[in-house]
Protein backbone atom coordinates (compact mmCIF):
# COMPACT_ATOMS: atom_id res chain seq x y z
CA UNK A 1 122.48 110.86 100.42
CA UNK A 2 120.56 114.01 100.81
CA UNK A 3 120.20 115.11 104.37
CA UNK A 4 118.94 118.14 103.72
CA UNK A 5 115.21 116.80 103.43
CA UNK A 6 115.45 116.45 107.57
CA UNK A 7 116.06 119.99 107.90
CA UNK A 8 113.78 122.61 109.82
CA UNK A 9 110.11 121.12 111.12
CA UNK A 10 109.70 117.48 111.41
CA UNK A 11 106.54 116.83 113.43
CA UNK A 12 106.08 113.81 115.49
CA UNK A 13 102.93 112.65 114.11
CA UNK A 14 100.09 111.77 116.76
CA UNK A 15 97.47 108.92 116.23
CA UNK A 16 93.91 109.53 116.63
CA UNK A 17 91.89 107.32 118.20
CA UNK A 18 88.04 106.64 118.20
CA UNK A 19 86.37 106.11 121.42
CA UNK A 20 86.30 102.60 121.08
CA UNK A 21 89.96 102.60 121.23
CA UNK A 22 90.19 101.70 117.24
CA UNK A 23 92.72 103.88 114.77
CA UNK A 24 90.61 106.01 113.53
CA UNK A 25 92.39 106.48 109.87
CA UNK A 26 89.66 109.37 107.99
CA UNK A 27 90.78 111.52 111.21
CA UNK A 28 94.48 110.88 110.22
CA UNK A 29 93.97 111.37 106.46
CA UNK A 30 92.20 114.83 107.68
CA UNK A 31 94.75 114.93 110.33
CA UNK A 32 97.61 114.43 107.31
CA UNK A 33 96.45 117.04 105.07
CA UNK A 34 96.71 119.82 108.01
CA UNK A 35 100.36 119.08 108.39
CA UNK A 36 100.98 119.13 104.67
CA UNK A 37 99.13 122.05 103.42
CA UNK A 38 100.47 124.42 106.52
CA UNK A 39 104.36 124.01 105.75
CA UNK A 40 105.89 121.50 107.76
CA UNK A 41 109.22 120.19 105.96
CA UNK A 42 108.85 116.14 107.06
CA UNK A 43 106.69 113.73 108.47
CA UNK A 44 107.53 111.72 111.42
CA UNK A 45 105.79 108.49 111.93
CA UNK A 46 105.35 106.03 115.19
CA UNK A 47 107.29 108.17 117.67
CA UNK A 48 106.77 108.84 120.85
CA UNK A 49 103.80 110.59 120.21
CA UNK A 50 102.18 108.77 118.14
CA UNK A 51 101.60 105.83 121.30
CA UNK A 52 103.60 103.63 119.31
CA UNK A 53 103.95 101.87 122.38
CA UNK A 54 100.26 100.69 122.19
CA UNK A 55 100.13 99.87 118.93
CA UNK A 56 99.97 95.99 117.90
CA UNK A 57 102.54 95.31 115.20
CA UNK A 58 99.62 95.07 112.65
CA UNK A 59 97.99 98.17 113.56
CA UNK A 60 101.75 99.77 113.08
CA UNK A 61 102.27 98.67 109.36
CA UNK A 62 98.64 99.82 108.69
CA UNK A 63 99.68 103.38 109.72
CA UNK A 64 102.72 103.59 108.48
CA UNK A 65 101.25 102.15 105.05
CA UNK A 66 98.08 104.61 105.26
CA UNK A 67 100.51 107.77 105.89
CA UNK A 68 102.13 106.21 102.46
CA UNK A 69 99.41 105.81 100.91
CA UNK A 70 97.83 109.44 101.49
CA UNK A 71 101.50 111.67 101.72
CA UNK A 72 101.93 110.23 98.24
CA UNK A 73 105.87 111.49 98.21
CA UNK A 74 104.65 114.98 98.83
CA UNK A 75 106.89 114.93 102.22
CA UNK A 76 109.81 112.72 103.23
CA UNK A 77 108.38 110.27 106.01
CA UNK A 78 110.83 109.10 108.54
CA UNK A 79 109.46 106.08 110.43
CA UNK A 80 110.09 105.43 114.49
CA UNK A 81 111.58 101.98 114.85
CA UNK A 82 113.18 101.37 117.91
CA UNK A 83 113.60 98.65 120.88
CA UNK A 84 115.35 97.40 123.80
CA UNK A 85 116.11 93.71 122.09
CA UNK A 86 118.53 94.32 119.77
CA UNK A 87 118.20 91.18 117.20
CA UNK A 88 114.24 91.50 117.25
CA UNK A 89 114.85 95.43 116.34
CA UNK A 90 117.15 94.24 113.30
CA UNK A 91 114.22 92.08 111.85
CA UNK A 92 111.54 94.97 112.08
CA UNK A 93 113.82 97.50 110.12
CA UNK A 94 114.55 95.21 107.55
CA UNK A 95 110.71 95.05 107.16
CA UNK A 96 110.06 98.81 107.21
CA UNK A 97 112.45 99.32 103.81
CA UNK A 98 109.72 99.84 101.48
CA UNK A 99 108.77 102.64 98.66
CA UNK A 100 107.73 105.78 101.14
CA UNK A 101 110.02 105.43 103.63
CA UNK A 102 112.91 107.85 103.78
CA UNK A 103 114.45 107.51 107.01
CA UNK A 104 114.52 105.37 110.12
CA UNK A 105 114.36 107.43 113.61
CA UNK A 106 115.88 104.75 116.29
CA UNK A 107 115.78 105.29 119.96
CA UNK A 108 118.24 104.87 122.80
CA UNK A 109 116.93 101.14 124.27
CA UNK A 110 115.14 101.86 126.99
CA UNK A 111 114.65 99.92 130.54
CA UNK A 112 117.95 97.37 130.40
CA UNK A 113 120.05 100.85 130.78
CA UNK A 114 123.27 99.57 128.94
CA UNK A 115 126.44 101.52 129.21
CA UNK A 116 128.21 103.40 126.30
CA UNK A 117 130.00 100.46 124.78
CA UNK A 118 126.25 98.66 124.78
CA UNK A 119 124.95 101.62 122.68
CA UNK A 120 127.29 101.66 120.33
CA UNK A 121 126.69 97.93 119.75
CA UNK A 122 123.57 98.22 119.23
CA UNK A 123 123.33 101.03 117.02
CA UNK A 124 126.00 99.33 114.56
CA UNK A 125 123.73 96.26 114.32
CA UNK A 126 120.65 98.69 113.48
CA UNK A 127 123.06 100.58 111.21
CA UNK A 128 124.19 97.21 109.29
CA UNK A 129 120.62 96.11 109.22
CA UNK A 130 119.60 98.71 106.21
CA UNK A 131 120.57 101.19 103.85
CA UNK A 132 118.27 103.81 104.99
CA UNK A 133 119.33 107.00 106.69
CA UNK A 134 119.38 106.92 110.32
CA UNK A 135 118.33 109.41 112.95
CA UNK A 136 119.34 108.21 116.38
CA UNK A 137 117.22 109.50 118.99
CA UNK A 138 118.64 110.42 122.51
CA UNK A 139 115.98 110.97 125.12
CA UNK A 140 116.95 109.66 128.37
CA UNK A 141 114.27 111.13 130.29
CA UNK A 142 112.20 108.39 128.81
CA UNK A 143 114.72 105.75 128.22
CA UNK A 144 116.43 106.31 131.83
CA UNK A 145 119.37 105.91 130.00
CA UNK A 146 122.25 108.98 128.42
CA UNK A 147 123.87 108.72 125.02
CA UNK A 148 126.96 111.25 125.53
CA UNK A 149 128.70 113.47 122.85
CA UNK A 150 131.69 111.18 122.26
CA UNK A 151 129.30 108.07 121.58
CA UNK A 152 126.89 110.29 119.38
CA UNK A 153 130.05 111.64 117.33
CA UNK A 154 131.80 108.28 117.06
CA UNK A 155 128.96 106.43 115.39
CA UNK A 156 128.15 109.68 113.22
CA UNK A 157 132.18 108.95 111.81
CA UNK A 158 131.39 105.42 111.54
CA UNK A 159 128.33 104.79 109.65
CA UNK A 160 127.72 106.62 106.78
CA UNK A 161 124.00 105.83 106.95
CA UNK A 162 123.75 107.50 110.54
CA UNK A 163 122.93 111.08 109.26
CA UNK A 164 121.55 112.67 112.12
CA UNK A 165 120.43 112.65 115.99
CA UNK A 166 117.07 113.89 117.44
CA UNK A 167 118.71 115.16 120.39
CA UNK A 168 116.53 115.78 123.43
CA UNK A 169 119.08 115.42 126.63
CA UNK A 170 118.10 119.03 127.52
CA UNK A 171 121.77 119.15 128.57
CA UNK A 172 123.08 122.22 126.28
CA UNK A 173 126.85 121.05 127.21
CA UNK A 174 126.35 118.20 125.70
CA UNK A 175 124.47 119.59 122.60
CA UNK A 176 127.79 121.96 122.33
CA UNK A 177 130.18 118.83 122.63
CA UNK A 178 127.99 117.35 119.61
CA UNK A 179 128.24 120.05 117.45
CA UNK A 180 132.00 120.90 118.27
CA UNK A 181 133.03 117.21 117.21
CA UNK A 182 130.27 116.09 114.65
CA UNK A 183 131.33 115.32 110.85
CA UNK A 184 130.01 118.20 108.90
CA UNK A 185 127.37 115.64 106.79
CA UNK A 186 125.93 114.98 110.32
CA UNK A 187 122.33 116.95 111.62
CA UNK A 188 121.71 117.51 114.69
CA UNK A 189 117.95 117.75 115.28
CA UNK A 190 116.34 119.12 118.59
CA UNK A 191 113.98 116.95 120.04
CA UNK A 192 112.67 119.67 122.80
CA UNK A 193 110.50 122.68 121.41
CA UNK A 194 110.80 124.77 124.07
CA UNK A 195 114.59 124.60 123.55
CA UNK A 196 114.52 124.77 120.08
CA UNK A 197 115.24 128.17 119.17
CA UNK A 198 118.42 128.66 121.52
CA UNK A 199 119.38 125.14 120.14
CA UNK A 200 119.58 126.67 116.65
CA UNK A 201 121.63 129.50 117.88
CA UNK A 202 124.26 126.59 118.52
CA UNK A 203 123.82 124.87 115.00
CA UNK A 204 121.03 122.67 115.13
CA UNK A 205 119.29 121.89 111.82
CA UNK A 206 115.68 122.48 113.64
CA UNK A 207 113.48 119.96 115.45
CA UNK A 208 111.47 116.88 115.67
CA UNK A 209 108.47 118.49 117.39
CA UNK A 210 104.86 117.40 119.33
CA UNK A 211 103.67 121.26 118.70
CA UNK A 212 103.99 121.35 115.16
CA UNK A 213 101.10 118.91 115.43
CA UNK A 214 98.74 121.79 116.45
CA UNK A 215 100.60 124.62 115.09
CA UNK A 216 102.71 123.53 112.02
CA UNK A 217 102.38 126.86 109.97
CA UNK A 218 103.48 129.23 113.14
CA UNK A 219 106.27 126.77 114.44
CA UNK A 220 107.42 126.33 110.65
CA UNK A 221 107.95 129.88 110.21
CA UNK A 222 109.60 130.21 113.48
CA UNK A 223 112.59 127.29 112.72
CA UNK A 224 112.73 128.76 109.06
CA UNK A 225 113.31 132.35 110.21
CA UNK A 226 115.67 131.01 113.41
CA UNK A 227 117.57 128.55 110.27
CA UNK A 228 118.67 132.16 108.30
CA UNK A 229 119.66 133.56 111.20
CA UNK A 230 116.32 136.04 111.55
CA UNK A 231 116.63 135.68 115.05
CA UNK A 232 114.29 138.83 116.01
CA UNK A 233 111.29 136.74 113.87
CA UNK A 234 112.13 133.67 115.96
CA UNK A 235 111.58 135.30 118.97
CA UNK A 236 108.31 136.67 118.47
CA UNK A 237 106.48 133.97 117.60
CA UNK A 238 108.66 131.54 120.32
CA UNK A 239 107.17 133.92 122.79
CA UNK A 240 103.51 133.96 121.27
CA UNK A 241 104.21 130.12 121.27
CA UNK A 242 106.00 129.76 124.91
CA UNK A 243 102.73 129.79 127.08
CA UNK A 244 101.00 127.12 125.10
CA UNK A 245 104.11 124.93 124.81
CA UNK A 246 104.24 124.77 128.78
CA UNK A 247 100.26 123.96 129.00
CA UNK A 248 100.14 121.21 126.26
CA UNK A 249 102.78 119.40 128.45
CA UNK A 250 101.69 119.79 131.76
CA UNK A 251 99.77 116.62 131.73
CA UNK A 252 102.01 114.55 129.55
CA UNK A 253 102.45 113.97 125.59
CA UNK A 254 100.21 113.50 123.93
CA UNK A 255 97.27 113.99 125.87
CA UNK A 256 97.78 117.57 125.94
CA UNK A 257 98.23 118.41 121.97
CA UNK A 258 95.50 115.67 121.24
CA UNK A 259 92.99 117.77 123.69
CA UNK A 260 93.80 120.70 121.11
CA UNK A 261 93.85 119.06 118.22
CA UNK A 262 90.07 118.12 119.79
CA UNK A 263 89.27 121.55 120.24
CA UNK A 264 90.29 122.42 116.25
CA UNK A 265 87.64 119.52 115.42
CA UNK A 266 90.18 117.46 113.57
CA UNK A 267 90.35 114.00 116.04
CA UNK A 268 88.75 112.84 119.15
CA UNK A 269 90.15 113.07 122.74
CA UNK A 270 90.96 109.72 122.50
CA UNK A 271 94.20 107.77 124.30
CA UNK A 272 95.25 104.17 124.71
CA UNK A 273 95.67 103.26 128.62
CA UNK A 274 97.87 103.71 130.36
CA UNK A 275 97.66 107.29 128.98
CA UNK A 276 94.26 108.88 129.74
CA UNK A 277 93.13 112.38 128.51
CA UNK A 278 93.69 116.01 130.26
CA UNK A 279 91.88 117.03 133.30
CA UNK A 280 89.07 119.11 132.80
CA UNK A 281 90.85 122.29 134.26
CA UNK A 282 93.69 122.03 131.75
CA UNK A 283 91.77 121.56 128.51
CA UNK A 284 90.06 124.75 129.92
CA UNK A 285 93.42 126.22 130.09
CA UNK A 286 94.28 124.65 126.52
CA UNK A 287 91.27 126.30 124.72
CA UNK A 288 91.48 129.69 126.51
CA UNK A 289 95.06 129.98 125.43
CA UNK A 290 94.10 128.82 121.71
CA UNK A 291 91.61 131.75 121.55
CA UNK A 292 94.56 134.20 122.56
CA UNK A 293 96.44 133.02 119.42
């Protein structure tokens, strides 16, 4: 299995929207052909930012079939397929193994809050339920719930097909436990681009990010120059970077990298409730600070 495909800049793909609230798929072929042509090394489909959450299960498979469709193999595509009921979550990865498809990413179930023993449960069903690499995905400021270390490392030595975790804790005792006790086949992915670069200084094999969506060429070179240990390159453009990571936040993902994208003329300010777009003020902020880089 060749992990090394889900190394350095995966970027969390966002969806645009029209005003009427449809997908609007020329703005994501247009959208698609940024991200390819300006270095990023994977594509990372229905995530968090993308407002899977929104999405009817139709509308899903049409995305996920249209980034196929236009990617064309050029990129590996890992696709977010995640849940809090275990056995319905089983049924939709068996439908996402199809040609274009290279990876599952699979989140920590979110709202029932089960314990450790619950999360290794119900990662071995999801790991059982297909062939296709794995990335679990620990993010338990969304999912209100942790994955530790020890549970992270013990289903890395269990399933073969559990490659790698997108990691996004923000706990950096935790990220050292992981990579002290990880199998050596195993990636550890940062799912936080702010702490990306001091992530790498630990190990990490880059990140799953929402700012490669607006700047995939400067982030790129910052993760490729951090992964050969040019860690005076890194810096400089982390602290070009730093300002604008802070800003495209500040009002949630991904309203904030959407009202860029916007500005660039490649999608509409368009969200699904119950997300709504930036305040005035900040995509002020968000344009002023695009002109400074």
């Amino acid at each position: 299995m060749e992990i090394n495909r889900f190394k350095g800049l995966g970027v969390a793909l966002i969806t645009p929207f029209r005003p009427d609230g449809s997908v609007d798929f020329p703005s994501l072929e247009k959208f698609l052909e940024f991200q390819i042509e300006n270095g990023v090394n994977y594509l990372v489909a229905l995530g968090t930012t993308s407002e899977a959450a929104t999405l009817s299960t139709d509308e899903r498979v049409a995305v996920v079939d249209f980034i196929i469709d236009i990617n064309n193999g050029r990129l590996p595509l890992v696709v977010g397929c995640g849940g809090n009921n275990t056995s319905e979550l089983v049924y939709a990865i068996h439908d996402m193994k199809k040609p274009g498809v290279d990876a599952i990413l699979s989140v920590v179930p979110f709202y029932n809050k089960p314990n450790q023993k619950g999360l290794y449960e119900h990662f071995k069903q999801v790991a059982n339920a297909t062939d296709l690499p794995i990335i679990l995905y620990n993010v338990p400021s969304r999912t209100g719930t942790n994955m530790t270390a020890e549970t992270t490392v013990k289903l890395a030595k269990k399933f073969k097909n559990i490659i790698a975790i997108k990691e996004a804790s923000g706990d950096m005792s935790q990220a050292m436990q992981i990579m002290k006790n990880k199998p050596a086949n195993f990636l550890v992915i940062s799912g936080d681009d702010a702490l990306c670069l001091p992530l790498i200084s630990l190990g990490f094999d880059g990140v799953i990010s929402v700012l490669g969506n607006a700047y995939p060429k400067e982030f790129s070179d910052m993760i490729k120059a951090a992964l050969i240990n040019d860690y005076k390159s890194a810096r400089i453009i982390q602290y070009k970077l730093v300002d604008i990571i802070e800003t495209l936040f500040a009002e949630g993902n991904p309203a904030g990298v959407k009202a860029y994208l916007n500005h660039k003329g490649l999608i509409e300010d368009s969200l699904r409730l119950p997300l709504v777009s930036v305040s005035t003020e900040l995509k002020k902020k968000i344009v002023s600070l695009a002109k400074t880089l």
